[in-house]
PDB file of N, CA and C in Angstrom:
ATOM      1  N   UNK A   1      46.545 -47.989   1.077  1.00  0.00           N
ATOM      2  CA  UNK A   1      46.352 -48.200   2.504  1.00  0.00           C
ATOM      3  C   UNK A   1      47.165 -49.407   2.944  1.00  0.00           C
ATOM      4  N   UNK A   2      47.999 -48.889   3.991  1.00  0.00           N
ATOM      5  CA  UNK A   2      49.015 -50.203   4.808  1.00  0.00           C
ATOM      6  C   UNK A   2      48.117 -51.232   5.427  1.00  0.00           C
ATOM      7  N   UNK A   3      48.034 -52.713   5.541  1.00  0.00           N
ATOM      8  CA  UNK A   3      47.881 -53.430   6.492  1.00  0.00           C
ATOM      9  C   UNK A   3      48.529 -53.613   7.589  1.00  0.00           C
ATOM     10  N   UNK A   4      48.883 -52.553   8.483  1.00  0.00           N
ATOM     11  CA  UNK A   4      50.074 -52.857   9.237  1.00  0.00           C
ATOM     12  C   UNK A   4      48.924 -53.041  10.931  1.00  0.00           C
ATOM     13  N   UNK A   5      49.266 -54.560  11.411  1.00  0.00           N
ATOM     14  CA  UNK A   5      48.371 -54.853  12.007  1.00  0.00           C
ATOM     15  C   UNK A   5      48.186 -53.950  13.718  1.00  0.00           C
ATOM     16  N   UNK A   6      49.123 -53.006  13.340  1.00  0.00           N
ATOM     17  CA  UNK A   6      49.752 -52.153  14.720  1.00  0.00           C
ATOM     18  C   UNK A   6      48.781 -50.468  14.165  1.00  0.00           C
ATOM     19  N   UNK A   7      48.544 -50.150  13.466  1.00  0.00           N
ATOM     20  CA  UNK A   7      47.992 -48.837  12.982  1.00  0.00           C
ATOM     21  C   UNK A   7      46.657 -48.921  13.176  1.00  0.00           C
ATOM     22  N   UNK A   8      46.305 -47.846  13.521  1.00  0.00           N
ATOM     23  CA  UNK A   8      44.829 -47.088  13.430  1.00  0.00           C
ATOM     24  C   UNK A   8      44.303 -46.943  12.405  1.00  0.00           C
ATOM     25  N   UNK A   9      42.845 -47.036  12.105  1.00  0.00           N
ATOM     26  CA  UNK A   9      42.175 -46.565  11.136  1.00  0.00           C
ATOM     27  C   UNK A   9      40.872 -45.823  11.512  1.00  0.00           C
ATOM     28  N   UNK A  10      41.020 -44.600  10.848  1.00  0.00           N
ATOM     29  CA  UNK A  10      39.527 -43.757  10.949  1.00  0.00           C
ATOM     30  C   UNK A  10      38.191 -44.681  10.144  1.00  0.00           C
ATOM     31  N   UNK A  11      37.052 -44.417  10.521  1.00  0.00           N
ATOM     32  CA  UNK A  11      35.881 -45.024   9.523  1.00  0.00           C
ATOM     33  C   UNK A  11      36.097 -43.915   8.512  1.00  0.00           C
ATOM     34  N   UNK A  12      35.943 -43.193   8.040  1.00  0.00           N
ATOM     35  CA  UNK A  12      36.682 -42.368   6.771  1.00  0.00           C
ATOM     36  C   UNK A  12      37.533 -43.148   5.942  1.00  0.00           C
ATOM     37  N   UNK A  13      38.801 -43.513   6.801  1.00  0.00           N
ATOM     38  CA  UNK A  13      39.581 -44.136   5.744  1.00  0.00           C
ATOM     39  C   UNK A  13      39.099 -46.056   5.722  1.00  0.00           C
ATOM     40  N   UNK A  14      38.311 -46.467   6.572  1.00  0.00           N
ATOM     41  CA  UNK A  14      37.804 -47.547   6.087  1.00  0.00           C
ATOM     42  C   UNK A  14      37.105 -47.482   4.695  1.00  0.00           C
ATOM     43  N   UNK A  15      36.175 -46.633   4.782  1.00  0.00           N
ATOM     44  CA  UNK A  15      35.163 -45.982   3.796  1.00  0.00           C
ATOM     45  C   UNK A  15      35.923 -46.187   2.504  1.00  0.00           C
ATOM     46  N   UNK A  16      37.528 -45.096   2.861  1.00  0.00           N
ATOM     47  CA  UNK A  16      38.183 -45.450   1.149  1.00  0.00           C
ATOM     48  C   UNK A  16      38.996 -46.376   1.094  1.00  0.00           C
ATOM     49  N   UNK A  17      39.074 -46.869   2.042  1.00  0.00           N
ATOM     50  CA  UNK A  17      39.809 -48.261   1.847  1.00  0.00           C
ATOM     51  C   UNK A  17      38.642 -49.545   1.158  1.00  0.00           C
ATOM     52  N   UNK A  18      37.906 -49.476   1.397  1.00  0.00           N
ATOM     53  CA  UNK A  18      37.084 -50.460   1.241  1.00  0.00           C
ATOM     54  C   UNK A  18      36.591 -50.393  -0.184  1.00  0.00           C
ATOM     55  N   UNK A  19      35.885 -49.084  -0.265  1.00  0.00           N
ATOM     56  CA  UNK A  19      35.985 -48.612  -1.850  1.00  0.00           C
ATOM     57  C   UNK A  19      36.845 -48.938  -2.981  1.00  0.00           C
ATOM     58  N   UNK A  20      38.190 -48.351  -2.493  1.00  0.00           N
ATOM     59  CA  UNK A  20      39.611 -48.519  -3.382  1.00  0.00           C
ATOM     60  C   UNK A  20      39.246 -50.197  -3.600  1.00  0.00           C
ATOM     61  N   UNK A  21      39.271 -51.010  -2.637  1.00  0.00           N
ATOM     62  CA  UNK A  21      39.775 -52.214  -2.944  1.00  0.00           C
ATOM     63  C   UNK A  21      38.257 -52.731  -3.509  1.00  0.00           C
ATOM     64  N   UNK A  22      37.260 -52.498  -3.557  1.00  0.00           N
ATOM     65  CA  UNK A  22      36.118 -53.174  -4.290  1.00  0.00           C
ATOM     66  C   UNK A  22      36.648 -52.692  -5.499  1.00  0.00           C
ATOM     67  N   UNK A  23      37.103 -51.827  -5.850  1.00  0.00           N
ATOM     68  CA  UNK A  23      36.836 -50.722  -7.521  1.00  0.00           C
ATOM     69  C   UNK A  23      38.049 -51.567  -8.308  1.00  0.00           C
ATOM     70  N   UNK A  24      39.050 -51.705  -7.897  1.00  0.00           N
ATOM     71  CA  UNK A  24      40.309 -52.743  -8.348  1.00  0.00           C
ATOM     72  C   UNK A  24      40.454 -53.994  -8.451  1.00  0.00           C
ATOM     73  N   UNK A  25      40.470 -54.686  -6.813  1.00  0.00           N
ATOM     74  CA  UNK A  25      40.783 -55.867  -7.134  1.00  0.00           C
ATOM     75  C   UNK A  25      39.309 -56.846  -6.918  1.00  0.00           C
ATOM     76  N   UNK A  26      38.166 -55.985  -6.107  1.00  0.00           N
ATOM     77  CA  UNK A  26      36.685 -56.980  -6.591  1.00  0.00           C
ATOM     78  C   UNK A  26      36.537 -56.830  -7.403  1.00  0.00           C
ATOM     79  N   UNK A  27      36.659 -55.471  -8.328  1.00  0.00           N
ATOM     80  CA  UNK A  27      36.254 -55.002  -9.765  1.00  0.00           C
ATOM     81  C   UNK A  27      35.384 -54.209  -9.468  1.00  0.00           C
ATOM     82  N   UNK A  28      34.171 -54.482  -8.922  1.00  0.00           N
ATOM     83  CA  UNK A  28      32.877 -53.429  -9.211  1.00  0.00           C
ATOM     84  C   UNK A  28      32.441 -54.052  -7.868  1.00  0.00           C
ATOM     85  N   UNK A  29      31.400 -53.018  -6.992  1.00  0.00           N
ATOM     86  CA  UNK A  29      30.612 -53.574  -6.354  1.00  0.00           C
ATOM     87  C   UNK A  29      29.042 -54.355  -6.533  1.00  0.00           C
ATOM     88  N   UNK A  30      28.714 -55.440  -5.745  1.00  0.00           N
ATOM     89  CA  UNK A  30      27.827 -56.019  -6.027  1.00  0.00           C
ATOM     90  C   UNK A  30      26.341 -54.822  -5.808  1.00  0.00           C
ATOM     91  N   UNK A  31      25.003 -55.804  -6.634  1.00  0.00           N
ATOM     92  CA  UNK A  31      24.219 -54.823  -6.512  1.00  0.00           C
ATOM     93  C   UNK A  31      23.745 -54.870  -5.034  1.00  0.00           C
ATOM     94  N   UNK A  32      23.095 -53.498  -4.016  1.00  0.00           N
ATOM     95  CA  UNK A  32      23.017 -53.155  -3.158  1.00  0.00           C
ATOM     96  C   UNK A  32      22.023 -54.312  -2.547  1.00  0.00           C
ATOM     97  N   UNK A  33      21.245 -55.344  -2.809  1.00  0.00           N
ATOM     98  CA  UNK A  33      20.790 -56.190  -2.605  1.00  0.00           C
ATOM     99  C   UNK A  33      21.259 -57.698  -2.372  1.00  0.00           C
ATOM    100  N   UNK A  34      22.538 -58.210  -3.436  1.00  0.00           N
ATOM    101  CA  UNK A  34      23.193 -58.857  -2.778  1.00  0.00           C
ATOM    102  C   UNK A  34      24.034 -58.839  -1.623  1.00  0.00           C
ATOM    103  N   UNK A  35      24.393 -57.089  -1.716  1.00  0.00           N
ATOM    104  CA  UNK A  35      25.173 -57.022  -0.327  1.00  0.00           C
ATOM    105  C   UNK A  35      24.312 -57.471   1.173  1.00  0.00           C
ATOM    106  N   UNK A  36      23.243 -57.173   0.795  1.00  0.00           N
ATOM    107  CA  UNK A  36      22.472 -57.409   2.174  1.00  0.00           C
ATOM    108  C   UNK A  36      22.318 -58.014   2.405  1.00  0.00           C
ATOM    109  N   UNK A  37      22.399 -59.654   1.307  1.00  0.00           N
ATOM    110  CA  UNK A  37      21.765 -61.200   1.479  1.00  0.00           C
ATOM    111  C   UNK A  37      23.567 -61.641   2.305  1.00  0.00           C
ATOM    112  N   UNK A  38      24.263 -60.966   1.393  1.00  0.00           N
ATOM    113  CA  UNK A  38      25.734 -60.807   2.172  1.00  0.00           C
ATOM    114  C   UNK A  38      25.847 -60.558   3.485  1.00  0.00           C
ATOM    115  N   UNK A  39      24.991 -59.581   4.090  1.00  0.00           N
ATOM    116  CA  UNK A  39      25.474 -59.052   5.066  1.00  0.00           C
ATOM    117  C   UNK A  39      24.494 -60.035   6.107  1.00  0.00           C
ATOM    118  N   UNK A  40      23.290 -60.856   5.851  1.00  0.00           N
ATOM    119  CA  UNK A  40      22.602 -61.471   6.544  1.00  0.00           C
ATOM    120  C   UNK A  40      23.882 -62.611   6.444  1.00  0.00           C
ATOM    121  N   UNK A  41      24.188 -63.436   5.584  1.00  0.00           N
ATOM    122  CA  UNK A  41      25.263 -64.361   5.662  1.00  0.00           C
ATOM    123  C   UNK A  41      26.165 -64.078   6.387  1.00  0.00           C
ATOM    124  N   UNK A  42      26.949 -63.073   6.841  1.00  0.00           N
ATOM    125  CA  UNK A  42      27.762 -63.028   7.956  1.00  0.00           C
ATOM    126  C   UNK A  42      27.510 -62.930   9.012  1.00  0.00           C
ATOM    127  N   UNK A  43      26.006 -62.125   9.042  1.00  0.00           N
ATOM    128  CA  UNK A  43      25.624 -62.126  10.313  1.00  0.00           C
ATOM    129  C   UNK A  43      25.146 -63.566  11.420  1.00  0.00           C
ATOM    130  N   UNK A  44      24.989 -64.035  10.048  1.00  0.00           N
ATOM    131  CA  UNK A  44      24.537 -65.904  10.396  1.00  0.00           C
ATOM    132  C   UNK A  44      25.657 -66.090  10.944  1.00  0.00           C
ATOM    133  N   UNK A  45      26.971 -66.063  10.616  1.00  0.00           N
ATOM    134  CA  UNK A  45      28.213 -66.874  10.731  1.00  0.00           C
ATOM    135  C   UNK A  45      28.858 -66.249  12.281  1.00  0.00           C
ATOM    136  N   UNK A  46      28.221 -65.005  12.577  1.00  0.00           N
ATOM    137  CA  UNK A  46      28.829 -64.476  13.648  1.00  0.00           C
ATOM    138  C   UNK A  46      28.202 -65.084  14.614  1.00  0.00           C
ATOM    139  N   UNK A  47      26.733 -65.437  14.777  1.00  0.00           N
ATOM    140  CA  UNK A  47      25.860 -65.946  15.174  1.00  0.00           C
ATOM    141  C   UNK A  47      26.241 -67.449  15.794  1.00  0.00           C
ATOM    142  N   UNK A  48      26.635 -68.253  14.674  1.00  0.00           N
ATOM    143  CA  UNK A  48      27.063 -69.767  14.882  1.00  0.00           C
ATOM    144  C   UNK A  48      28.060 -69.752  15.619  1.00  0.00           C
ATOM    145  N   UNK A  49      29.583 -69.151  15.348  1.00  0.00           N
ATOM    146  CA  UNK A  49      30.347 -68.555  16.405  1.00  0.00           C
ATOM    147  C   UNK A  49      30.002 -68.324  18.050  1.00  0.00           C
ATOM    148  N   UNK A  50      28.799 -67.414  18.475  1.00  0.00           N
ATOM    149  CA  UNK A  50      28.578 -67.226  19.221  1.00  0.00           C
ATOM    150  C   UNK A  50      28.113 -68.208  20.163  1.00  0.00           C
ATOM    151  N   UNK A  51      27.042 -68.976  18.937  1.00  0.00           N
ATOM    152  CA  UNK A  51      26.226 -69.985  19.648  1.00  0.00           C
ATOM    153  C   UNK A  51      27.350 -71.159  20.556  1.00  0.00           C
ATOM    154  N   UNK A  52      28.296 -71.154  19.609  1.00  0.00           N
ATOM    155  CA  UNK A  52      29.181 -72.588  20.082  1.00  0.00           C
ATOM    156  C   UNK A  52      30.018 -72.200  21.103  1.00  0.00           C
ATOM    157  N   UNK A  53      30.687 -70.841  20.841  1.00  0.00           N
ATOM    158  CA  UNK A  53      31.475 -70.147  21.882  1.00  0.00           C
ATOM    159  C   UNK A  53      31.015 -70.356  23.376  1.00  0.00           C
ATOM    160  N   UNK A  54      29.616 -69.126  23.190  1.00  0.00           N
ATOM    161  CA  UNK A  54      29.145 -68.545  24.426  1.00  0.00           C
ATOM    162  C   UNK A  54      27.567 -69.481  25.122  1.00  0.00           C
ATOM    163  N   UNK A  55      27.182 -69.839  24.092  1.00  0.00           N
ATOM    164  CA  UNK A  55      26.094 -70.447  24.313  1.00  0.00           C
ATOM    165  C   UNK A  55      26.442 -72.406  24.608  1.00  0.00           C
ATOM    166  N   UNK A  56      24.846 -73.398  23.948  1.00  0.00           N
ATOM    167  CA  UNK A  56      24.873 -74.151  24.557  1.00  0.00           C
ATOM    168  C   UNK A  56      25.350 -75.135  23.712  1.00  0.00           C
ATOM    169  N   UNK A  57      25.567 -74.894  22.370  1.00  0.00           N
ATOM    170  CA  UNK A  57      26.233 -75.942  20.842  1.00  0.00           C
ATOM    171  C   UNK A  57      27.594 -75.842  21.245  1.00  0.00           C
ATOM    172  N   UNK A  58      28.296 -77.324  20.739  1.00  0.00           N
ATOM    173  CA  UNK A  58      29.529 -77.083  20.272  1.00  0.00           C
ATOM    174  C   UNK A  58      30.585 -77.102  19.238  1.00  0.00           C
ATOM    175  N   UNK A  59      31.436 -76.852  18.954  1.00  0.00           N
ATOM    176  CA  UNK A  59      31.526 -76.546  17.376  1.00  0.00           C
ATOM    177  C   UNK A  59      31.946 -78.260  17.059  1.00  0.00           C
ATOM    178  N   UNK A  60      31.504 -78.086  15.646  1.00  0.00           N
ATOM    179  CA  UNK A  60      31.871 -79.460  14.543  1.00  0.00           C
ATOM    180  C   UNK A  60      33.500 -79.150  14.558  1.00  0.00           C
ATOM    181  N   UNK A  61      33.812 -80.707  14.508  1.00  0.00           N
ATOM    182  CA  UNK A  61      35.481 -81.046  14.175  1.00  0.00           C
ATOM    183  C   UNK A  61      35.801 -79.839  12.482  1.00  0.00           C
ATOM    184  N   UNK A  62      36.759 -79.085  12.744  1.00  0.00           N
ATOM    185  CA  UNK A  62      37.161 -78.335  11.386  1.00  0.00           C
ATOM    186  C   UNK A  62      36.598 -77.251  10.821  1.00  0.00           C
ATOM    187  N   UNK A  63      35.222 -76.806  12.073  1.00  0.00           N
ATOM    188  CA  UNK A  63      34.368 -75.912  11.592  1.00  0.00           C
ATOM    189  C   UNK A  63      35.373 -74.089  12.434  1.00  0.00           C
ATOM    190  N   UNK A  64      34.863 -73.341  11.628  1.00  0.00           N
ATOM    191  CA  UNK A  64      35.785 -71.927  11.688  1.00  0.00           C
ATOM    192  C   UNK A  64      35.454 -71.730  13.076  1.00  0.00           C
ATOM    193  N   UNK A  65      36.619 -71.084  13.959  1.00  0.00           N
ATOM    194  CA  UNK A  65      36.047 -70.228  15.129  1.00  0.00           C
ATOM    195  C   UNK A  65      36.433 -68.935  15.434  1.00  0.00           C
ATOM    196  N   UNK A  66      37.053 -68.490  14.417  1.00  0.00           N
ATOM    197  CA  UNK A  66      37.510 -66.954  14.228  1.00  0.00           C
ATOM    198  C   UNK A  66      36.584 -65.989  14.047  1.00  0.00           C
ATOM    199  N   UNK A  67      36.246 -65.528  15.590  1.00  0.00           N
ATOM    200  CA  UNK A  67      34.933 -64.502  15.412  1.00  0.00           C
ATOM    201  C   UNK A  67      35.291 -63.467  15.191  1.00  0.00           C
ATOM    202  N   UNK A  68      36.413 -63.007  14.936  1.00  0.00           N
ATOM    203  CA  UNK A  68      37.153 -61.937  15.159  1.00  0.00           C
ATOM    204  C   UNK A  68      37.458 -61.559  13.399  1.00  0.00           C
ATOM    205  N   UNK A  69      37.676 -62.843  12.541  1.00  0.00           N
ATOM    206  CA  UNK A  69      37.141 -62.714  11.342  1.00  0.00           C
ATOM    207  C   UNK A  69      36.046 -62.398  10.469  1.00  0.00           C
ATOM    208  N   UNK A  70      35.070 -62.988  11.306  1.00  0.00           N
ATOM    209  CA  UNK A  70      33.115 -63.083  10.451  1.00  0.00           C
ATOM    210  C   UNK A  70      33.203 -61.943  11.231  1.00  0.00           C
ATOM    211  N   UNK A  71      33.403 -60.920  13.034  1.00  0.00           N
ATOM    212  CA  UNK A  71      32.915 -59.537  12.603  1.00  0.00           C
ATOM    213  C   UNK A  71      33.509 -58.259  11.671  1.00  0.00           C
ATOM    214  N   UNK A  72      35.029 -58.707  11.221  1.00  0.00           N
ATOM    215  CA  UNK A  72      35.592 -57.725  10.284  1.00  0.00           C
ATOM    216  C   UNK A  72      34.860 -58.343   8.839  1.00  0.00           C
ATOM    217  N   UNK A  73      34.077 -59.390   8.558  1.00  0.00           N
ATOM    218  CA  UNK A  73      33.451 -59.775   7.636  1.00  0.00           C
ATOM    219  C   UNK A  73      32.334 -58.850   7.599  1.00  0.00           C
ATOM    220  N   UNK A  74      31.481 -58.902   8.647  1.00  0.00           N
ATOM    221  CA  UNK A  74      30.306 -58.230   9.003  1.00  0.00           C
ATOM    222  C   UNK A  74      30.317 -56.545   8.385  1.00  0.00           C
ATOM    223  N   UNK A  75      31.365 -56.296   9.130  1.00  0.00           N
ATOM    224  CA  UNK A  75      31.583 -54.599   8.711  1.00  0.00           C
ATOM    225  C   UNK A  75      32.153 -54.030   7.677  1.00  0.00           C
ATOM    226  N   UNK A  76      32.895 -54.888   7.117  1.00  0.00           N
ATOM    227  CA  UNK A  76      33.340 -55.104   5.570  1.00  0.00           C
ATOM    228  C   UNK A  76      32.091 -54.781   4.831  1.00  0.00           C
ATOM    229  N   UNK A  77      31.161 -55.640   5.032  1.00  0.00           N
ATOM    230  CA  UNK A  77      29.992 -55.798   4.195  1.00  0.00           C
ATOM    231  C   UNK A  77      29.141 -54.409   4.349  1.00  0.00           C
ATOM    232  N   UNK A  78      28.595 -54.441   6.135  1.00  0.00           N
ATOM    233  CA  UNK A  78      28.115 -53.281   6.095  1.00  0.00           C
ATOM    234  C   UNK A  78      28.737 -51.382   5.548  1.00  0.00           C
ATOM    235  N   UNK A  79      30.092 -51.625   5.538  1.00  0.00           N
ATOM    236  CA  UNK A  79      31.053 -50.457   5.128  1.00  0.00           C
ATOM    237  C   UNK A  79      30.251 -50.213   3.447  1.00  0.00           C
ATOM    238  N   UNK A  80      30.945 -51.601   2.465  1.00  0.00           N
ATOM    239  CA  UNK A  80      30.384 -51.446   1.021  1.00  0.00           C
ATOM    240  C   UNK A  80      28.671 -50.914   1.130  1.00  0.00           C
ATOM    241  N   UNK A  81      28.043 -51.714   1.601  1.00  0.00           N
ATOM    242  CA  UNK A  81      26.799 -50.694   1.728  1.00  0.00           C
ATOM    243  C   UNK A  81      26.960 -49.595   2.180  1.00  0.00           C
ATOM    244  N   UNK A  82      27.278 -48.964   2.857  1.00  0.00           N
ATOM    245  CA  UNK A  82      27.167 -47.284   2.902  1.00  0.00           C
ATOM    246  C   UNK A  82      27.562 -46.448   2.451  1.00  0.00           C
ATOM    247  N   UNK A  83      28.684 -47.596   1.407  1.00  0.00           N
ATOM    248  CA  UNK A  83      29.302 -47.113   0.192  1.00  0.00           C
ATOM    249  C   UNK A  83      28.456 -46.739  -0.919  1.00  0.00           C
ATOM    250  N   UNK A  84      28.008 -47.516  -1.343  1.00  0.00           N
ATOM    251  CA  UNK A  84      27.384 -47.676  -2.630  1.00  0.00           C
ATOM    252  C   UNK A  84      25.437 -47.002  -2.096  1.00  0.00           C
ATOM    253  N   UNK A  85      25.166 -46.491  -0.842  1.00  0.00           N
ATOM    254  CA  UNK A  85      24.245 -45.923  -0.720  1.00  0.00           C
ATOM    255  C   UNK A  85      24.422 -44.251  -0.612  1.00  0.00           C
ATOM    256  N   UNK A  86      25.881 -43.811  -0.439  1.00  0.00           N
ATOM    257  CA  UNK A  86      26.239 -42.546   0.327  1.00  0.00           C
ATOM    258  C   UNK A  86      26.205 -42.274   1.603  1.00  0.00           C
ATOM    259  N   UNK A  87      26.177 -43.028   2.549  1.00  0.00           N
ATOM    260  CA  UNK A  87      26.383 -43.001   3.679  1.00  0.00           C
ATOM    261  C   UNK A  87      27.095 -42.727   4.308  1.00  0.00           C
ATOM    262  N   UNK A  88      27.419 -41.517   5.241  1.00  0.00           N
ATOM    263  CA  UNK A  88      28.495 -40.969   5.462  1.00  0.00           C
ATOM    264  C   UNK A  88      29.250 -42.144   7.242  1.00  0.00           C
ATOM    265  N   UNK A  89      29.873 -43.138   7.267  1.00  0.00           N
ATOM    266  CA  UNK A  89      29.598 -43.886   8.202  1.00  0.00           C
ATOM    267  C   UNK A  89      30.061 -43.126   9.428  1.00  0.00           C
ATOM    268  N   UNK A  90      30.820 -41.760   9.431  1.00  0.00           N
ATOM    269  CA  UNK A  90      31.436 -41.412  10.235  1.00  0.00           C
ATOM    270  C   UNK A  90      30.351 -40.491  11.201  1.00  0.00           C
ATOM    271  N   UNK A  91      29.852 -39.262   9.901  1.00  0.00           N
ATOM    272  CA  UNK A  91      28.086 -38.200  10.511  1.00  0.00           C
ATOM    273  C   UNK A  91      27.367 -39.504  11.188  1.00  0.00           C
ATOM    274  N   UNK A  92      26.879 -40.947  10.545  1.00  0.00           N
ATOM    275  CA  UNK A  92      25.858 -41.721  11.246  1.00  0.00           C
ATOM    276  C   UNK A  92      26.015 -42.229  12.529  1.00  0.00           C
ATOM    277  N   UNK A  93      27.517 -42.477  13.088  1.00  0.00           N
ATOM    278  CA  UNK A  93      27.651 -43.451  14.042  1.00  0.00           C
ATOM    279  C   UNK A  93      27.476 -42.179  15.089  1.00  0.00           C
ATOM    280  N   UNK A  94      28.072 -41.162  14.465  1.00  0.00           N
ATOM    281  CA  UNK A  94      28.072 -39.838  15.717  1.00  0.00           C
ATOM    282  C   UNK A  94      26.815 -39.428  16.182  1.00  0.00           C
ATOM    283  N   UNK A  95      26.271 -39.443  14.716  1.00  0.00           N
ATOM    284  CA  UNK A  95      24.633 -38.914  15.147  1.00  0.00           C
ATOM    285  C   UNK A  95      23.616 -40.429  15.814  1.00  0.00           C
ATOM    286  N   UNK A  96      24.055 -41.443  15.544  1.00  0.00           N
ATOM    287  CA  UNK A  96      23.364 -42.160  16.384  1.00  0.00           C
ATOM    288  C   UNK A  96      23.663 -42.064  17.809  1.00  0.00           C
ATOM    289  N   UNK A  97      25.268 -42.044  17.659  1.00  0.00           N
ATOM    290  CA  UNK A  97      25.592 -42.063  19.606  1.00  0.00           C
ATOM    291  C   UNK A  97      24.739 -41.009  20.793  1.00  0.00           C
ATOM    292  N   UNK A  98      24.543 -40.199  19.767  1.00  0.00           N
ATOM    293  CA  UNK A  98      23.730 -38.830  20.530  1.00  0.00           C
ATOM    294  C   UNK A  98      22.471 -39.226  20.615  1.00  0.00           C
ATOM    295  N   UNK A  99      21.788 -39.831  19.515  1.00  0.00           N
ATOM    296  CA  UNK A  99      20.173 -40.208  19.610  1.00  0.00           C
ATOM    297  C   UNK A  99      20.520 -41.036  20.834  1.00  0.00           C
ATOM    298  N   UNK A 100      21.203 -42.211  20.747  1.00  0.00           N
ATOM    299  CA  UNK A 100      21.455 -42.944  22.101  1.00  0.00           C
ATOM    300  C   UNK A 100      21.327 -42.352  23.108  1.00  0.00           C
ATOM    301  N   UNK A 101      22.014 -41.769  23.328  1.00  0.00           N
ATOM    302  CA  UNK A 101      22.489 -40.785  24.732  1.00  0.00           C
ATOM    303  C   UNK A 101      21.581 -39.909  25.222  1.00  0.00           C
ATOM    304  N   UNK A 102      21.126 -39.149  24.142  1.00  0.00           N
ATOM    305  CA  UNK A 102      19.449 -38.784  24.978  1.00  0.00           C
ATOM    306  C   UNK A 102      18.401 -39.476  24.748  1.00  0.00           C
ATOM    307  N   UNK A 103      18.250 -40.391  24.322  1.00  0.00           N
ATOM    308  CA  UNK A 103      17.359 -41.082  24.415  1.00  0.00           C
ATOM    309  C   UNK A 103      17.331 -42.065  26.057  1.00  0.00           C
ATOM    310  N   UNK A 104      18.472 -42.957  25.867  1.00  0.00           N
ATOM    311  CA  UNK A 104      18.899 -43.644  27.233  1.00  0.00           C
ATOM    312  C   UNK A 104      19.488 -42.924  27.931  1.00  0.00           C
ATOM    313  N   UNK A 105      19.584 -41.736  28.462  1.00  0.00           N
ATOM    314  CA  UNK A 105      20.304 -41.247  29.427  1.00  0.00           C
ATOM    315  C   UNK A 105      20.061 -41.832  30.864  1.00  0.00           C
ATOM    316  N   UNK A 106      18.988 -42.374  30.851  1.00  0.00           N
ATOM    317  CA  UNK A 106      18.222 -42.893  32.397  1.00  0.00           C
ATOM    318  C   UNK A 106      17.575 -44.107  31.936  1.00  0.00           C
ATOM    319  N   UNK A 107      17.412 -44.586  31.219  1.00  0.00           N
ATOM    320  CA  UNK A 107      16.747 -45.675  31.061  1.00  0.00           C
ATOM    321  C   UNK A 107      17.345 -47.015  31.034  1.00  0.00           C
ATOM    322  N   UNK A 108      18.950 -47.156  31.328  1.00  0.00           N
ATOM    323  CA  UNK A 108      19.426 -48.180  31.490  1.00  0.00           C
ATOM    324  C   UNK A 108      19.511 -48.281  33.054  1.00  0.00           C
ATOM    325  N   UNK A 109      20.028 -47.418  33.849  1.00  0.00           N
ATOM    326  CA  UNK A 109      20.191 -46.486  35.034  1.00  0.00           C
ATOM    327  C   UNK A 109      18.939 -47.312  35.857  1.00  0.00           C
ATOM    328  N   UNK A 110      17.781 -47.102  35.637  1.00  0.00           N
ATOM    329  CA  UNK A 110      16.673 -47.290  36.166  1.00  0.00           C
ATOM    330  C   UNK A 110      16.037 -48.475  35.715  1.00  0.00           C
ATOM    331  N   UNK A 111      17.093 -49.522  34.815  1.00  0.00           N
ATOM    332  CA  UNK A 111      16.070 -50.875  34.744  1.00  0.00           C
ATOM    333  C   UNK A 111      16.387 -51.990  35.402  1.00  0.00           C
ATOM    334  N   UNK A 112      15.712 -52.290  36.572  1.00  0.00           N
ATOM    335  CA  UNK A 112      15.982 -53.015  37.565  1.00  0.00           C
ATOM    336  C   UNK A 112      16.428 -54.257  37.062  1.00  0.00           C
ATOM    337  N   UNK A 113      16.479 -54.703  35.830  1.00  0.00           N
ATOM    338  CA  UNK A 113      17.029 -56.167  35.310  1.00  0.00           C
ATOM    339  C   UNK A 113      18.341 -55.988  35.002  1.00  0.00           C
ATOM    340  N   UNK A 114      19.016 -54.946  35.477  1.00  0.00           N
ATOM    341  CA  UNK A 114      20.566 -54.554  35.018  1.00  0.00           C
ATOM    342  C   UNK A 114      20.801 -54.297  36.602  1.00  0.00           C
ATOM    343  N   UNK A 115      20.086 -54.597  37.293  1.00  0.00           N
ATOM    344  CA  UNK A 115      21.237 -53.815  38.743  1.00  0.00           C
ATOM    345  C   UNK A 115      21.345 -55.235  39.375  1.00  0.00           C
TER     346      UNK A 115
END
């Protein structure tokens, strides 16, 4: 798989991209439990980002502000988990968008704290 920062990628080929490169150059994937203490750790980091960005903190002299990094961190992480669970990420996101969609079809529509 190219890094070419101009190309598309399907979640399919994230899926084997992400795979390929755990199986080679991580070696093996971690067990499905560190990934998650993993995936809370980035989620922290996207978090701190946010806070300093958008919110009312501001960042420490030298501290990271590449949010754009910790969320390809984020999904990195969450990708290897759906790896190493069978998760098809491409059937889930589709079949969630639909639970979405009839579920909220009117319920954003009609909540007076959005108009």
């Amino acid at each position: 798989m190219t890094t070419d920062k101009d190309s598309q990628i399907t979640i399919e080929q994230l899926q084997k991209t992400v795979d390929e490169w755990i199986n080679t150059i991580g070696v093996k994937y971690f067990s499905p439990l560190t990934n998650m203490a993993i995936l809370t750790e980035e989620t922290g980091e996207v978090a701190r980002i946010m806070a300093r960005k958008f919110g009312d903190q501001s960042f420490k002299p030298g501290e990271k502000q590449d949010l754009a990094d910790e969320l390809a961190d984020l999904i990195w992480v969450a990708v290897a988990i759906a790896n190493q669970t069978g998760v098809n990420l491409t059937t889930a996101i589709t079949d969630n968008i639909a639970k979405k969609t009839l579920r909220d079809a009117n319920r954003h529509k009609n909540n007076p704290k959005l108009k």
